[in-house]
PDB file of N, CA and C in Angstrom:
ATOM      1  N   UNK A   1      20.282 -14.340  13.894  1.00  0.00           N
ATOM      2  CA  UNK A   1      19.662 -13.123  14.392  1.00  0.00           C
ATOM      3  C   UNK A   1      18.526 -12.719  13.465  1.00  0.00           C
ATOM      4  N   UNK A   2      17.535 -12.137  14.028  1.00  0.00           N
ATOM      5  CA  UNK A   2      16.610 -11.983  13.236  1.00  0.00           C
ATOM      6  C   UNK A   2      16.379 -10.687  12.361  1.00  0.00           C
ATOM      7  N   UNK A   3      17.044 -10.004  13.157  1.00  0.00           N
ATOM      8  CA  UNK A   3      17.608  -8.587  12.699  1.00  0.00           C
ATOM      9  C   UNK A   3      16.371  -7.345  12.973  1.00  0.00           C
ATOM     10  N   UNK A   4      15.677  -7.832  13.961  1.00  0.00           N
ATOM     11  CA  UNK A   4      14.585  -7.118  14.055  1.00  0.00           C
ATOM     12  C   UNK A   4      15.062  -6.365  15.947  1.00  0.00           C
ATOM     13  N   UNK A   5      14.816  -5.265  15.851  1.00  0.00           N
ATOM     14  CA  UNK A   5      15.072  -4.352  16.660  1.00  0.00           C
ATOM     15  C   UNK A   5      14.690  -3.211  16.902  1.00  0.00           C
ATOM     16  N   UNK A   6      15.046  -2.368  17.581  1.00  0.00           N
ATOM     17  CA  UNK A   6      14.312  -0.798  18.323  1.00  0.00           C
ATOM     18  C   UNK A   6      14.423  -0.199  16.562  1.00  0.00           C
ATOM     19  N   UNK A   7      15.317  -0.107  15.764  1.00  0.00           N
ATOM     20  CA  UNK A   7      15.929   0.878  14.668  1.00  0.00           C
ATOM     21  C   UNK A   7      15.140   0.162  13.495  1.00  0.00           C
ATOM     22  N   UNK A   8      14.189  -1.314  13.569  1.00  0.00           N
ATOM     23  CA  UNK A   8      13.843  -1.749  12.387  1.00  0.00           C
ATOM     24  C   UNK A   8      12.866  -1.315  11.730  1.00  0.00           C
ATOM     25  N   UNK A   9      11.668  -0.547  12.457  1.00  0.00           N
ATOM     26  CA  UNK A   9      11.361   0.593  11.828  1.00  0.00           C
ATOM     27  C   UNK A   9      11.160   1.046  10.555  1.00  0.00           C
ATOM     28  N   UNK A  10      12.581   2.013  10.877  1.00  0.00           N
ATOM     29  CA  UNK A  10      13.227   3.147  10.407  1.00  0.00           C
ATOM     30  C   UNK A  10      14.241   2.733   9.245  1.00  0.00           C
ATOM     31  N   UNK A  11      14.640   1.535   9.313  1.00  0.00           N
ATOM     32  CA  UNK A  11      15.983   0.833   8.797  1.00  0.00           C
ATOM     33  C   UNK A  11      15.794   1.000   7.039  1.00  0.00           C
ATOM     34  N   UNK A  12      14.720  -0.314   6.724  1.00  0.00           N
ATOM     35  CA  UNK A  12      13.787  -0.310   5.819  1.00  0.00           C
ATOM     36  C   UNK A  12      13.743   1.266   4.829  1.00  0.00           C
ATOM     37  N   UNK A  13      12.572   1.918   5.505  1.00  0.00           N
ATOM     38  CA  UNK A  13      12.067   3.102   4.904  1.00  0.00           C
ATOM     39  C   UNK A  13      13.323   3.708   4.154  1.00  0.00           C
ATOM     40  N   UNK A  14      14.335   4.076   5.797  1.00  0.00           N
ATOM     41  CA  UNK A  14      15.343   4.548   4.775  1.00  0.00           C
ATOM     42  C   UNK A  14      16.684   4.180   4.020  1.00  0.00           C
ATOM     43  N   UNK A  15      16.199   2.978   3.650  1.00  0.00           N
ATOM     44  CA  UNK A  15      16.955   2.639   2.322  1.00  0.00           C
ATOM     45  C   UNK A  15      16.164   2.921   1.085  1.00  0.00           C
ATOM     46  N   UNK A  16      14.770   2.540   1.236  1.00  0.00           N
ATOM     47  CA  UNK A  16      14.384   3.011   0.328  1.00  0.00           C
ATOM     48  C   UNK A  16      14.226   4.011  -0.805  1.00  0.00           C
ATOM     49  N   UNK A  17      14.220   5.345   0.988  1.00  0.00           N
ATOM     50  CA  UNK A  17      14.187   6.774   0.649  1.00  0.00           C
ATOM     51  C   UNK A  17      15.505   7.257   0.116  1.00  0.00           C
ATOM     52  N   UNK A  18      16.509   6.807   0.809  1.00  0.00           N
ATOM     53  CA  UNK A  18      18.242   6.888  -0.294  1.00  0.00           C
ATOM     54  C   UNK A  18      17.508   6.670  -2.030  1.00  0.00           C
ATOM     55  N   UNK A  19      17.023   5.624  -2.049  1.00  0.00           N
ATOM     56  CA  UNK A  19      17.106   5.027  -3.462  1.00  0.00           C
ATOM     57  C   UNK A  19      15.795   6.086  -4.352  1.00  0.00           C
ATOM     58  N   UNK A  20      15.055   6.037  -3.896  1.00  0.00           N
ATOM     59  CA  UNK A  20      13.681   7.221  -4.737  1.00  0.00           C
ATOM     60  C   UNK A  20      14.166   8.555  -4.777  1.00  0.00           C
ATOM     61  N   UNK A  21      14.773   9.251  -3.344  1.00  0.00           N
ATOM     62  CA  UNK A  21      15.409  10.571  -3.678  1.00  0.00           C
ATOM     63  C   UNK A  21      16.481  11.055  -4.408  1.00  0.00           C
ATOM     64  N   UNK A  22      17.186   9.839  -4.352  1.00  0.00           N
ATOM     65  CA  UNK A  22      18.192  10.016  -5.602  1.00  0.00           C
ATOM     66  C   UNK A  22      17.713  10.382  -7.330  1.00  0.00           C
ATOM     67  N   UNK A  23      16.470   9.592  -7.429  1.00  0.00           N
ATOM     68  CA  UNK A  23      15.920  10.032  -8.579  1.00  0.00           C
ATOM     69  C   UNK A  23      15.399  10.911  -8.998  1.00  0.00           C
ATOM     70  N   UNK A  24      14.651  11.480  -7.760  1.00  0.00           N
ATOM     71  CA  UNK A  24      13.798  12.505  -7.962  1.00  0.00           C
ATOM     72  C   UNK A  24      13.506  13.007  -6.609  1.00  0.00           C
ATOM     73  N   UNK A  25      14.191  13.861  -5.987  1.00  0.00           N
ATOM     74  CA  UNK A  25      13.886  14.671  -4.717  1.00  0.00           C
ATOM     75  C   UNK A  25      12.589  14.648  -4.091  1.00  0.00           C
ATOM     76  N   UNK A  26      12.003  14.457  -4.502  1.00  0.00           N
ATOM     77  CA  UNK A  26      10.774  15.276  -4.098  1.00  0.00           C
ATOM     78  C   UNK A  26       9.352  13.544  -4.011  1.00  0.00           C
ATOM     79  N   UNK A  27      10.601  12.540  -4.743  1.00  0.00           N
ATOM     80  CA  UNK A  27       9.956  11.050  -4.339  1.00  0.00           C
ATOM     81  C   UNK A  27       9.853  10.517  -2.981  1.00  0.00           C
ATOM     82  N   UNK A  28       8.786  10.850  -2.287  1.00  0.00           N
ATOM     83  CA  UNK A  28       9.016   9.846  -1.068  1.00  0.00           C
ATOM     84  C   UNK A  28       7.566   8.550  -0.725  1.00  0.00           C
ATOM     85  N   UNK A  29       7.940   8.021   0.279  1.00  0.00           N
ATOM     86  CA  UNK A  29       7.134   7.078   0.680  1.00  0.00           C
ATOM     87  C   UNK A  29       5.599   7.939   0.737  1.00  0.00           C
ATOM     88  N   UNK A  30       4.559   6.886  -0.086  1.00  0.00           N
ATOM     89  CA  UNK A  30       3.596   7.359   1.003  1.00  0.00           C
ATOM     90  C   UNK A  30       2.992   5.901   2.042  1.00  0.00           C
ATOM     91  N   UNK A  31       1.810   6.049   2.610  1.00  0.00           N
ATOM     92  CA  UNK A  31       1.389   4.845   3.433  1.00  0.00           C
ATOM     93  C   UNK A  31       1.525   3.552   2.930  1.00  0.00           C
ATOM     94  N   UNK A  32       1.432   3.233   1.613  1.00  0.00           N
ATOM     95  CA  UNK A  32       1.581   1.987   0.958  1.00  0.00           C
ATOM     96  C   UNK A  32       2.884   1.479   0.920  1.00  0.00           C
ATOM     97  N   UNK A  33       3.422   2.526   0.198  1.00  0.00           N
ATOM     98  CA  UNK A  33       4.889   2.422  -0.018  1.00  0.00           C
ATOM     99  C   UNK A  33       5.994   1.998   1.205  1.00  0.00           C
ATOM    100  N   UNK A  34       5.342   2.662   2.658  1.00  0.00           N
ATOM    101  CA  UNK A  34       5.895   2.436   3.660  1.00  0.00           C
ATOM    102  C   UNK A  34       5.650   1.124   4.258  1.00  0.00           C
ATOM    103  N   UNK A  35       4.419   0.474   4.077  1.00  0.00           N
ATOM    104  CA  UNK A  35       3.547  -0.625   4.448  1.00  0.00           C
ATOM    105  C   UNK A  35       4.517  -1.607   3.917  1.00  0.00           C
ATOM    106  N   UNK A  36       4.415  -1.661   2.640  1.00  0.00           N
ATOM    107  CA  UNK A  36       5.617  -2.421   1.855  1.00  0.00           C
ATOM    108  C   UNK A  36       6.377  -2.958   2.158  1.00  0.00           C
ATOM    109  N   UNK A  37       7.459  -1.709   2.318  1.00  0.00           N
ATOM    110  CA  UNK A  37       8.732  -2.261   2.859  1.00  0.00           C
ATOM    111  C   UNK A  37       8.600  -2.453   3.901  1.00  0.00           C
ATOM    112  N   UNK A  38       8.114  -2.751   4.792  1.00  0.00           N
ATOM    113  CA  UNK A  38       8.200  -3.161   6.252  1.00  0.00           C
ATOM    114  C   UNK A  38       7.612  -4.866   6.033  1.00  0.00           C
ATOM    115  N   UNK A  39       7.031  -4.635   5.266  1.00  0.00           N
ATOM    116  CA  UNK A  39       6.660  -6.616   5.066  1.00  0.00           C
ATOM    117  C   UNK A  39       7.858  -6.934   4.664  1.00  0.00           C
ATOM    118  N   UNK A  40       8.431  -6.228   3.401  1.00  0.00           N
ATOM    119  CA  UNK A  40       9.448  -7.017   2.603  1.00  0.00           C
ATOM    120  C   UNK A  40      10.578  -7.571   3.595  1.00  0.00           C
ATOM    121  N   UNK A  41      10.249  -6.249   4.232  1.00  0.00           N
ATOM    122  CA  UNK A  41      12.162  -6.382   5.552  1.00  0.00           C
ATOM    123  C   UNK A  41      11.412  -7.499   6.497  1.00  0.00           C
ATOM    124  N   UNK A  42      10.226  -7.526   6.674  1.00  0.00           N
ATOM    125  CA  UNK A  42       9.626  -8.917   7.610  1.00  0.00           C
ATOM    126  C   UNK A  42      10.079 -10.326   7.139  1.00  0.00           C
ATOM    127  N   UNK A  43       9.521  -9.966   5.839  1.00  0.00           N
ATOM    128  CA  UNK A  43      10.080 -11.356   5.296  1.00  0.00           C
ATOM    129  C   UNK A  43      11.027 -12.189   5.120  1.00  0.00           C
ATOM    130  N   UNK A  44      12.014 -10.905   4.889  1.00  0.00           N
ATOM    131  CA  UNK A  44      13.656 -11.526   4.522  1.00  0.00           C
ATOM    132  C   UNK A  44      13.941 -11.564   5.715  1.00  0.00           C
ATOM    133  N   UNK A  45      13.754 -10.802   7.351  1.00  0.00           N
ATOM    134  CA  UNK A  45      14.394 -10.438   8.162  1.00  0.00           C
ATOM    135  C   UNK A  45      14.074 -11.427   9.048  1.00  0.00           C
ATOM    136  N   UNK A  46      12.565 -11.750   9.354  1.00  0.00           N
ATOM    137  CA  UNK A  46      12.196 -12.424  10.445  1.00  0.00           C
ATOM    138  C   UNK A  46      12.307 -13.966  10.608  1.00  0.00           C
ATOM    139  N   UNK A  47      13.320 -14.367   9.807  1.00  0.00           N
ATOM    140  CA  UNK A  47      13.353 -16.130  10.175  1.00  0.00           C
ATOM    141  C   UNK A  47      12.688 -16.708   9.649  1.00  0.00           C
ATOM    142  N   UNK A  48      11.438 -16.670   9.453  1.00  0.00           N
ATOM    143  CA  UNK A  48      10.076 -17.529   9.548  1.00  0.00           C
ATOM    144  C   UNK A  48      10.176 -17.860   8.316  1.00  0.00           C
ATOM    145  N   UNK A  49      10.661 -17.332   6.871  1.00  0.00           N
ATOM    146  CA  UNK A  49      10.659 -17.639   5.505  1.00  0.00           C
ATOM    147  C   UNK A  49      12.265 -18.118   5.072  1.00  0.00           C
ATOM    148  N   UNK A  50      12.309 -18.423   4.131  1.00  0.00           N
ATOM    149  CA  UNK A  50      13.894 -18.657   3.039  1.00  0.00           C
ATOM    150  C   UNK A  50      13.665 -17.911   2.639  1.00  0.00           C
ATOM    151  N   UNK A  51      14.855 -17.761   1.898  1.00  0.00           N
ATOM    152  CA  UNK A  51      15.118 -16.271   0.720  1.00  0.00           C
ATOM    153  C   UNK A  51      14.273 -16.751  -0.573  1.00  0.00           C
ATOM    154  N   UNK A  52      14.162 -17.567  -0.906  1.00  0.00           N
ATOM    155  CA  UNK A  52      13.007 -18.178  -2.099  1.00  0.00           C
ATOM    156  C   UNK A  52      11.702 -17.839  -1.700  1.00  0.00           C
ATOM    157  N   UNK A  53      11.565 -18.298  -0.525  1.00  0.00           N
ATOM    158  CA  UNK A  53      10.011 -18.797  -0.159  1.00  0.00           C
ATOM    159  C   UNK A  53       9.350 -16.893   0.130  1.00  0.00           C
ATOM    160  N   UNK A  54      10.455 -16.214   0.615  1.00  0.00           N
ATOM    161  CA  UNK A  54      10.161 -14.769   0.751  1.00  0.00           C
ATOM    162  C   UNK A  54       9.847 -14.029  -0.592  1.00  0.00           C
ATOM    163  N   UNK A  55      11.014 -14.155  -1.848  1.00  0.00           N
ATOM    164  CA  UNK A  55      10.784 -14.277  -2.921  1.00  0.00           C
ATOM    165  C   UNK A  55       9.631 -14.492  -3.552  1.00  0.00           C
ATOM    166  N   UNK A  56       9.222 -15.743  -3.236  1.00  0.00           N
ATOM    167  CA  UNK A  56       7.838 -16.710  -3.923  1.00  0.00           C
ATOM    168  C   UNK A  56       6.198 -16.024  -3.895  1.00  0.00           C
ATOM    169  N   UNK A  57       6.681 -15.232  -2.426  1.00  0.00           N
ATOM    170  CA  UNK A  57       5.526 -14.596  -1.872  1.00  0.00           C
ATOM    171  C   UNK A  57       5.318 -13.493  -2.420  1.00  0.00           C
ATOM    172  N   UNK A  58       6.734 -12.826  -2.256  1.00  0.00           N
ATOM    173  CA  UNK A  58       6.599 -11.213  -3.079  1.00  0.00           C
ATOM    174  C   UNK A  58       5.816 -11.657  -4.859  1.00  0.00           C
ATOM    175  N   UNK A  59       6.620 -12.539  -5.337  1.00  0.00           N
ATOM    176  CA  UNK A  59       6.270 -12.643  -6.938  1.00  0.00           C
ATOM    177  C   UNK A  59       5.191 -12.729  -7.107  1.00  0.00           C
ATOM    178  N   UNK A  60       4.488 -13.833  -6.442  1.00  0.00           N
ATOM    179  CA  UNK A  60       2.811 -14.187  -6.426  1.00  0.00           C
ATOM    180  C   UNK A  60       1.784 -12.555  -6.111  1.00  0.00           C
ATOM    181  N   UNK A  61       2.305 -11.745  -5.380  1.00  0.00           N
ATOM    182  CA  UNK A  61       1.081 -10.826  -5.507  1.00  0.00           C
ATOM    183  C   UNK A  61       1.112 -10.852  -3.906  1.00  0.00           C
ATOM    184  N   UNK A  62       0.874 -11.690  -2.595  1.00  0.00           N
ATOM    185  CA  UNK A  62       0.609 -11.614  -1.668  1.00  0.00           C
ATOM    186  C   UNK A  62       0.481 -10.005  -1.225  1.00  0.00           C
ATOM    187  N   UNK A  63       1.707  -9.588  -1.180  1.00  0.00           N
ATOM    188  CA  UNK A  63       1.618  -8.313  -0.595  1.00  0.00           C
ATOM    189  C   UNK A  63       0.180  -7.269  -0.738  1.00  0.00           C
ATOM    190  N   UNK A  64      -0.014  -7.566  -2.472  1.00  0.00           N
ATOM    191  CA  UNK A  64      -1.196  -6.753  -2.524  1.00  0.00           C
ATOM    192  C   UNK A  64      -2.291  -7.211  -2.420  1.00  0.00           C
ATOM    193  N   UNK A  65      -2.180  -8.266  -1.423  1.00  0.00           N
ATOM    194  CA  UNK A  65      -3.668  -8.188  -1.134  1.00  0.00           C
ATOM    195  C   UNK A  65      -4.156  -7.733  -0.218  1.00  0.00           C
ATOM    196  N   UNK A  66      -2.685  -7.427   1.001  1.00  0.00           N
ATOM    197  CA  UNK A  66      -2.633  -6.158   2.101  1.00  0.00           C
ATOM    198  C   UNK A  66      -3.461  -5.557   1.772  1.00  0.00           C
ATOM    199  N   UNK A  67      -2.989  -4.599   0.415  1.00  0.00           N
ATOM    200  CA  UNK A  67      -3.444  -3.531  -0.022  1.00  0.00           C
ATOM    201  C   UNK A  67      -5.152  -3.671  -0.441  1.00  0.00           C
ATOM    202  N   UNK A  68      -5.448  -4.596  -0.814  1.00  0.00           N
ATOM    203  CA  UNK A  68      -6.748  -4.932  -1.152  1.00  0.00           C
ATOM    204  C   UNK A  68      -8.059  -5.060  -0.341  1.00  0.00           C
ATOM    205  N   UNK A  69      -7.390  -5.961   0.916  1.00  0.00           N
ATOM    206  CA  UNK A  69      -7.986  -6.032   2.097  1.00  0.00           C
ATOM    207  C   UNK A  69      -8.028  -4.718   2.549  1.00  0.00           C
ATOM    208  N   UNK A  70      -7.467  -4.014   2.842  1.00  0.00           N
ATOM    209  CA  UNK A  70      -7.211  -2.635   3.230  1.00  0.00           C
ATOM    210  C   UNK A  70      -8.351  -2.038   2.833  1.00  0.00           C
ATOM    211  N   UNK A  71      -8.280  -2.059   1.750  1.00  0.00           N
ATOM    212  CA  UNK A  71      -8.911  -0.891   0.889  1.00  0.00           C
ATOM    213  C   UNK A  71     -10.734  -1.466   1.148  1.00  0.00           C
ATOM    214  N   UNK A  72     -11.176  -2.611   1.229  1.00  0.00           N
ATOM    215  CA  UNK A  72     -12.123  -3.354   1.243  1.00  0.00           C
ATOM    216  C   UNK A  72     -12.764  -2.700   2.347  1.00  0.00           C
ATOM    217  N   UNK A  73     -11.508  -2.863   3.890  1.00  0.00           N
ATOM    218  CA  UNK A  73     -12.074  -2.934   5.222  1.00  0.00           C
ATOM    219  C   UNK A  73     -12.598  -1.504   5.202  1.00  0.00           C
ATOM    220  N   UNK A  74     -11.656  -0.100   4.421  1.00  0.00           N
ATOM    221  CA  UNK A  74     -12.580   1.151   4.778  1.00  0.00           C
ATOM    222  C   UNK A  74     -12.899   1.322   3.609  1.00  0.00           C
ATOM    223  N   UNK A  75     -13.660   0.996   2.692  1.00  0.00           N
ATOM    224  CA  UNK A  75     -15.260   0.785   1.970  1.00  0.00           C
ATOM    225  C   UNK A  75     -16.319   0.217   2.536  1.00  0.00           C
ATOM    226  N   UNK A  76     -15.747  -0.625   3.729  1.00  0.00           N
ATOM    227  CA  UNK A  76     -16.559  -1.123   4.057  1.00  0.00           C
ATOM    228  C   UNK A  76     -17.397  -0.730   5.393  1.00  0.00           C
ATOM    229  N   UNK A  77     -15.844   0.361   5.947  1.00  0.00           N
ATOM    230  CA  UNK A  77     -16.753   1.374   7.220  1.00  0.00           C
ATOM    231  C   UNK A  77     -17.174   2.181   6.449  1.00  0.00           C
ATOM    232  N   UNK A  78     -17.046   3.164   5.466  1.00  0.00           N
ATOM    233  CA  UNK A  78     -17.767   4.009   4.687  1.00  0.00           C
ATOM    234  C   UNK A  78     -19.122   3.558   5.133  1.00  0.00           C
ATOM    235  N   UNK A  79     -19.284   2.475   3.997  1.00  0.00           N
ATOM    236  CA  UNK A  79     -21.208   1.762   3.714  1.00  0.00           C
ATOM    237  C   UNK A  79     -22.186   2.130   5.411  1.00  0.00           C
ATOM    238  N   UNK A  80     -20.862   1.151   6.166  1.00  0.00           N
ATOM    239  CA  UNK A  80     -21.598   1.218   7.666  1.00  0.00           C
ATOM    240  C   UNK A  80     -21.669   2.519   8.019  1.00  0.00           C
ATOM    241  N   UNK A  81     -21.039   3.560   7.786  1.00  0.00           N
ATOM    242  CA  UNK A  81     -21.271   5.216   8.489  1.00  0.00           C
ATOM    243  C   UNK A  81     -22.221   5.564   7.873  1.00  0.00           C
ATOM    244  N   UNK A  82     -22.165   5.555   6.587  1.00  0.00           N
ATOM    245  CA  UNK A  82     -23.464   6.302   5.851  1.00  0.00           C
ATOM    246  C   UNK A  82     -24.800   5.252   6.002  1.00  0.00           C
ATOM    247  N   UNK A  83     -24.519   4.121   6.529  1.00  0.00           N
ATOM    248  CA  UNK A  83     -26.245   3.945   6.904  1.00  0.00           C
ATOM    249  C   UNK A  83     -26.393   4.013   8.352  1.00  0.00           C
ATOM    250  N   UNK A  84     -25.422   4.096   9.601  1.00  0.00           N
ATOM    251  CA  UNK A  84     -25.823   4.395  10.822  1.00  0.00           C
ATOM    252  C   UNK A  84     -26.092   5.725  10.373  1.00  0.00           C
ATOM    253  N   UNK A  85     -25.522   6.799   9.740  1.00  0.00           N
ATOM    254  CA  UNK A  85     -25.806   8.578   9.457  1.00  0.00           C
ATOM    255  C   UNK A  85     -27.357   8.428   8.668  1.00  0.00           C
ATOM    256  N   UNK A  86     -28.052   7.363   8.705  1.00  0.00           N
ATOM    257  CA  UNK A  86     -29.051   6.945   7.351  1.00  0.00           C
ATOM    258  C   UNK A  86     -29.222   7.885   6.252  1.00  0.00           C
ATOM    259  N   UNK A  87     -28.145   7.420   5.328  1.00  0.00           N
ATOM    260  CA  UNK A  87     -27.564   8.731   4.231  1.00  0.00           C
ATOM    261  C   UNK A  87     -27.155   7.248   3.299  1.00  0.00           C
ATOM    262  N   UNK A  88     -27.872   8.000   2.152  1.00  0.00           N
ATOM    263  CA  UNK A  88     -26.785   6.964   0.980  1.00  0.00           C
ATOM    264  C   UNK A  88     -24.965   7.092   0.800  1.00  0.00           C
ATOM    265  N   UNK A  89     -24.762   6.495  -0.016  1.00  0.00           N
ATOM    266  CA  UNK A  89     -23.527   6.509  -0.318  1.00  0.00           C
ATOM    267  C   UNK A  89     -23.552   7.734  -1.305  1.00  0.00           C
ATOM    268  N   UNK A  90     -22.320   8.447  -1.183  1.00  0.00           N
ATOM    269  CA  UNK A  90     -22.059   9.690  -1.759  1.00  0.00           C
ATOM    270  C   UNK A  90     -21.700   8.847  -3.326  1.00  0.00           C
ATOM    271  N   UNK A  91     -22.760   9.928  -3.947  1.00  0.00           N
ATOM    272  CA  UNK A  91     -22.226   9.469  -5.734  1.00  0.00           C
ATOM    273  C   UNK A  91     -22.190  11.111  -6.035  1.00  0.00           C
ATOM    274  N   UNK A  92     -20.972  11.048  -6.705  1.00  0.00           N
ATOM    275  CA  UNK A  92     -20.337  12.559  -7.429  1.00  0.00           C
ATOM    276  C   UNK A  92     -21.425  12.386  -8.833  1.00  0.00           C
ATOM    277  N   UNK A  93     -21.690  13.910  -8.865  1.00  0.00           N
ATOM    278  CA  UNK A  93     -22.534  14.082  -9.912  1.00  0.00           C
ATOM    279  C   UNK A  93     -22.214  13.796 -11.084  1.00  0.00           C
ATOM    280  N   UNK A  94     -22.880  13.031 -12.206  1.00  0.00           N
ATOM    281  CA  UNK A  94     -22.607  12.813 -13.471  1.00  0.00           C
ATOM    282  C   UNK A  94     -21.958  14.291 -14.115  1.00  0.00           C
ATOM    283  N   UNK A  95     -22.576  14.774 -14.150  1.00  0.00           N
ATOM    284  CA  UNK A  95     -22.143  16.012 -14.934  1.00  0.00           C
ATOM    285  C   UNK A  95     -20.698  17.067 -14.843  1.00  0.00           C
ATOM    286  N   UNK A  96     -20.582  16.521 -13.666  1.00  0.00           N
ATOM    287  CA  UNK A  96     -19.186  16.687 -13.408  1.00  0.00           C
ATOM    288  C   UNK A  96     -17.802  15.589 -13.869  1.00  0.00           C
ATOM    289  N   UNK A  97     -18.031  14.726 -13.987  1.00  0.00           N
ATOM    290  CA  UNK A  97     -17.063  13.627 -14.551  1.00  0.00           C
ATOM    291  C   UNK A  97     -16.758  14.205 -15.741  1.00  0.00           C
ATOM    292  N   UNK A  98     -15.262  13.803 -16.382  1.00  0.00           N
ATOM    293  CA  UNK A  98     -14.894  13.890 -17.382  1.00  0.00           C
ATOM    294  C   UNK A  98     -14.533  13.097 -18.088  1.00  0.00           C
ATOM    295  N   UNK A  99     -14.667  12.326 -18.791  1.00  0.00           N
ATOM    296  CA  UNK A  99     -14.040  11.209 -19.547  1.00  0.00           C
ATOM    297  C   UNK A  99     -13.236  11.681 -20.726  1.00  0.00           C
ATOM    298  N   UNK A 100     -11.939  11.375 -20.920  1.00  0.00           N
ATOM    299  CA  UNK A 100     -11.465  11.417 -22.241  1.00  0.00           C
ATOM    300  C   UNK A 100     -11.793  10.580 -23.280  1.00  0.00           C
ATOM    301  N   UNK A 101     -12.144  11.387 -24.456  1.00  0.00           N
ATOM    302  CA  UNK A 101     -12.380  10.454 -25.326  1.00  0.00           C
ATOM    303  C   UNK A 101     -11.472  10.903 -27.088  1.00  0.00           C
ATOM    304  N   UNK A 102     -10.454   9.391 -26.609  1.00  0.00           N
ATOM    305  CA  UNK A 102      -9.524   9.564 -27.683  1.00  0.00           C
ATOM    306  C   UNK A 102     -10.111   9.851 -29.402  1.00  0.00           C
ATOM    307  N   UNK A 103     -11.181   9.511 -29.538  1.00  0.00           N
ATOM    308  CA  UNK A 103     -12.120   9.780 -31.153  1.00  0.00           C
ATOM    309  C   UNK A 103     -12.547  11.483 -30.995  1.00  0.00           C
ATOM    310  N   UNK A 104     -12.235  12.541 -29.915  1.00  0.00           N
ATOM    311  CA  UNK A 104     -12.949  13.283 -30.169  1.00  0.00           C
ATOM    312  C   UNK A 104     -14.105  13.627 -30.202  1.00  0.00           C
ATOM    313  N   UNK A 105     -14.960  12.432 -29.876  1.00  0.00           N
ATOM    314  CA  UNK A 105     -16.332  12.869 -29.760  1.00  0.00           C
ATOM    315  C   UNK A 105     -16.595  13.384 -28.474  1.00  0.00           C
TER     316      UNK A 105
END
């Protein structure tokens, strides 16, 4: 069985959420976090991998490159809105940044 169903979802998340709220109430999923576990439960759940080879994938990084790609694809509608809007890219003013600087200067 593949274990994938109407409840698989939901299944995932909340085991998770048992395990973070126990630590700290107020820990929950956000979009990543949820993204996550729904691969992880893909992986182990859906047949298509071994428990190693699911393993192998998590260890290597794969997952985050979800996250990478992700992050790429809306930087990358950003660029395209602000030149169909023909507007540069928003840069926050220097003078507003703060940098810490551990020497005190």
């Amino acid at each position: 069985s593949s274990g994938i169903n109407a409840e698989w979802p939901l299944r995932p998340g909340r085991q998770v959420e048992k395990i973070t709220t126990s630590k700290k109430p107020n820990l929950i999923l956000n979009v990543d976090g949820c993204i996550a576990t729904l691969f992880v439960d893909l992986l182990y759940q859906s047949g298509s991998f071994s428990v190693e080879e699911a393993r192998d994938l998590i260890d290597i990084g794969c997952l985050n490159a979800l996250f990478v790609a992700g992050r790429s694809i809306g930087f990358i509608g950003h660029y395209l809105d602000q030149k169909r809007l023909k507007q540069g890219l928003y840069r926050h003013p220097w003078d507003d940044i703060a940098y810490m600087n551990p020497g005190g200067d």
